[in-house]
Every structure is written in C-alpha cells, then in structure tokens.
Protein backbone atom coordinates (compact mmCIF):
# COMPACT_ATOMS: atom_id res chain seq x y z
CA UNK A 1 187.75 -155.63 -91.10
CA UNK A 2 185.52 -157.62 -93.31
CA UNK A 3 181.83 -158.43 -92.66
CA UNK A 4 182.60 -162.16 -91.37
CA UNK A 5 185.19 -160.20 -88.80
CA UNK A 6 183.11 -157.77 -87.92
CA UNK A 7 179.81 -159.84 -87.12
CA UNK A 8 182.17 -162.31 -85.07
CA UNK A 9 183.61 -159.40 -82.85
CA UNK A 10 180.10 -158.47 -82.17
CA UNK A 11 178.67 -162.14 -81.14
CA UNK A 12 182.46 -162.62 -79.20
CA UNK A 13 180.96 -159.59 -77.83
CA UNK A 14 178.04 -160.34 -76.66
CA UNK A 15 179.50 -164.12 -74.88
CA UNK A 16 181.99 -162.58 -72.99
CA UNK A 17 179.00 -160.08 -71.49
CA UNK A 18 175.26 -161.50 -71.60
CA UNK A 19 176.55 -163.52 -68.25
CA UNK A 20 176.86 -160.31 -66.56
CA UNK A 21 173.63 -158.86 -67.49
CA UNK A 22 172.13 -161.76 -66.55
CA UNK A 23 173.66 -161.74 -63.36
CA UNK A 24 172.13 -157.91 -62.46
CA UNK A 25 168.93 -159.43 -63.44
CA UNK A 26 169.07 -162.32 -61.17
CA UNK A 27 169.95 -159.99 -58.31
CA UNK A 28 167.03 -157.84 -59.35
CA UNK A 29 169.45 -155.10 -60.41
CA UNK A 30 167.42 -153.47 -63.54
CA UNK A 31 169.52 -150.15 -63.25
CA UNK A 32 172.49 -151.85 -64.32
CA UNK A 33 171.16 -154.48 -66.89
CA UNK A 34 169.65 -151.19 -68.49
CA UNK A 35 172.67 -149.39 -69.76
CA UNK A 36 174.59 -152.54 -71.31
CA UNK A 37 170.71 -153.80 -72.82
CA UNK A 38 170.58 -150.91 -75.00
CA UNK A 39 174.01 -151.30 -75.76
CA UNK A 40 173.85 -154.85 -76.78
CA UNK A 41 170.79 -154.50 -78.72
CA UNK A 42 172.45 -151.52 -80.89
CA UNK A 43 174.95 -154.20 -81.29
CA UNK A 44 172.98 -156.59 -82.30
CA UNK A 45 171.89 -154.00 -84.90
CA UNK A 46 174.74 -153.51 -86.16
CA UNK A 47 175.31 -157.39 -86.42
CA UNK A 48 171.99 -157.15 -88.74
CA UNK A 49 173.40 -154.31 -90.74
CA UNK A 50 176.43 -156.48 -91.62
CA UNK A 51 175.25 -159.33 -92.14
CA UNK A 52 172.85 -158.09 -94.65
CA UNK A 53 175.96 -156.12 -96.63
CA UNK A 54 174.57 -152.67 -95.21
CA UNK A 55 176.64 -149.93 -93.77
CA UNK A 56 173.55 -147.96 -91.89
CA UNK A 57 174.60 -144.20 -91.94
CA UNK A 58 173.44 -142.39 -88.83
CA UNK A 59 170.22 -141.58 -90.27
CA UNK A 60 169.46 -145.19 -90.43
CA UNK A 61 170.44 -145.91 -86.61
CA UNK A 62 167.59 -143.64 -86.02
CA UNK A 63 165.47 -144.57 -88.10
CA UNK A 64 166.15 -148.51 -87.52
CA UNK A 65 162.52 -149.68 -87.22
CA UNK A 66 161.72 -148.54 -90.89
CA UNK A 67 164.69 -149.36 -92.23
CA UNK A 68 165.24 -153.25 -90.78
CA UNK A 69 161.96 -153.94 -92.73
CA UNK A 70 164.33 -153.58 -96.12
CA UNK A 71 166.59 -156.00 -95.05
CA UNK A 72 166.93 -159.51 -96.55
CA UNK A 73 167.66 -161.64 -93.81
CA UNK A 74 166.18 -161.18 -90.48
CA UNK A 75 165.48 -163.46 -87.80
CA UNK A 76 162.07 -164.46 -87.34
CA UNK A 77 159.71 -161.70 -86.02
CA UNK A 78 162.54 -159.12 -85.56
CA UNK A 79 161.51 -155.72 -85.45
CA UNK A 80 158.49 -156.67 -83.17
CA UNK A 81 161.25 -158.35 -80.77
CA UNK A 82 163.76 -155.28 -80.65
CA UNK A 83 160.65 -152.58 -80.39
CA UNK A 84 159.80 -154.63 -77.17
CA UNK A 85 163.42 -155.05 -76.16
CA UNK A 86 163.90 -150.93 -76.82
CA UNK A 87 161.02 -150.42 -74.67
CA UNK A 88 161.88 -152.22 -71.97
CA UNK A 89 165.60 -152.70 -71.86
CA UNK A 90 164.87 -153.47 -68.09
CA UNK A 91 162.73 -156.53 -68.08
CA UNK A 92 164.55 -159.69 -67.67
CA UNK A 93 161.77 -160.91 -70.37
CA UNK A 94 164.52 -158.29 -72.76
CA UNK A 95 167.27 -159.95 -71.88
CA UNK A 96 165.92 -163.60 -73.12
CA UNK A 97 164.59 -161.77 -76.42
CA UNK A 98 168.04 -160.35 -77.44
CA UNK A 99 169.91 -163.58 -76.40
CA UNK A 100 167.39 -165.97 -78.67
CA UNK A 101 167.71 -163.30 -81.40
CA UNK A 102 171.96 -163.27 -80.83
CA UNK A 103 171.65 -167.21 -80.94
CA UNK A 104 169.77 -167.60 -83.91
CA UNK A 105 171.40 -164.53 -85.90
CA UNK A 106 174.83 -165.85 -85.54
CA UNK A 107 173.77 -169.39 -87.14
CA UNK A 108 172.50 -167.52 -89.89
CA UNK A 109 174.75 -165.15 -90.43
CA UNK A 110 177.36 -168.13 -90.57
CA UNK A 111 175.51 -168.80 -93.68
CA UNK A 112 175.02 -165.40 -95.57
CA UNK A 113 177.89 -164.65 -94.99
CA UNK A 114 179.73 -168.19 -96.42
CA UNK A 115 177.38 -167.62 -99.10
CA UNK A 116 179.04 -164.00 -99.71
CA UNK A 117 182.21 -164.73 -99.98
C-alpha cells in the first residue's frame, strides 16, 4: 500500500466513525468516546507519519511528542493539540480538536503527497 493509500484508509477511517464518537458524547457517554479517542488520535498519528514519508518504529510511537517536532509538515499548532487531546481523550472539547486536525491534515496531505509522487 503506498503512502496516498494508506493516508486515505486512515481519513475513510475516521468518516465512517467520528459520527459515533460524537454520538457517545452527545449522550454524555465519556467511557465509550474514550477508547475509540485514543484510537483515532494514534491514527491520526500515523496519518502524520505518512504523510511526512516516515515509517515511525515503535520507539517513535512512544516517543511521539519529541519526535512530531522533526516532521516537515504539520498542521498548525499540532503537538500542543494532540498533548491536550492525549490528556483528555474524554472531553468532548478532544473530540472537536482531532476532527479540525483530521480536516485540515487530509487537505494537506492531498498536497504532499501529489507533490511526492
């Protein structure tokens, strides 16, 4: 699977879901929204990863925070928005962070990665 694949599986992804995390939220469910919020925002990681031609090893996934601040391309104020969304995978406020950052890093990474290829 090629990066362009791979980032669109992960934004498909995250469609065909973020209405159902929403939907614990509205009905004040924070138990559920947790477990699919940390999830999506390790997706979302992984979207970053991609999009910036990195395959993160497993040192890297736990070491994210340090090593996002070496990527090229990141969407505006990004590691300050996923240390809040790590934090509190629970808050609703979360769940509007990683769906901005989801909208605005798939327009991007439409153009890194045309630019890639």
């Amino acid at each position: 699977m090629n990066q362009k694949e791979m980032a669109d599986k992960i934004f498909l992804e995250w469609k065909e879901n973020s209405e159902g995390i929403a939907q614990n939220f509205k009905n004040r469910d924070k138990k559920r929204a947790k477990e699919p919020m940390v999830y999506f925002l390790n997706r979302f990681l992984q979207a970053l990863f991609v999009c910036n031609g990195r395959d993160a090893t497993e040192q890297e996934w736990i070491e994210w925070k340090d090593v996002i601040k070496e990527l090229k391309h990141l969407p505006v104020n990004a590691a300050e928005r996923l240390r809040f969304i790590e934090e509190h995978p629970d808050h609703y406020q979360s769940f509007i962070q990683l769906s901005e950052l989801f909208s605005e890093w798939e327009k991007k990474s439409v153009i890194l990665l045309r630019r890639s290829t």
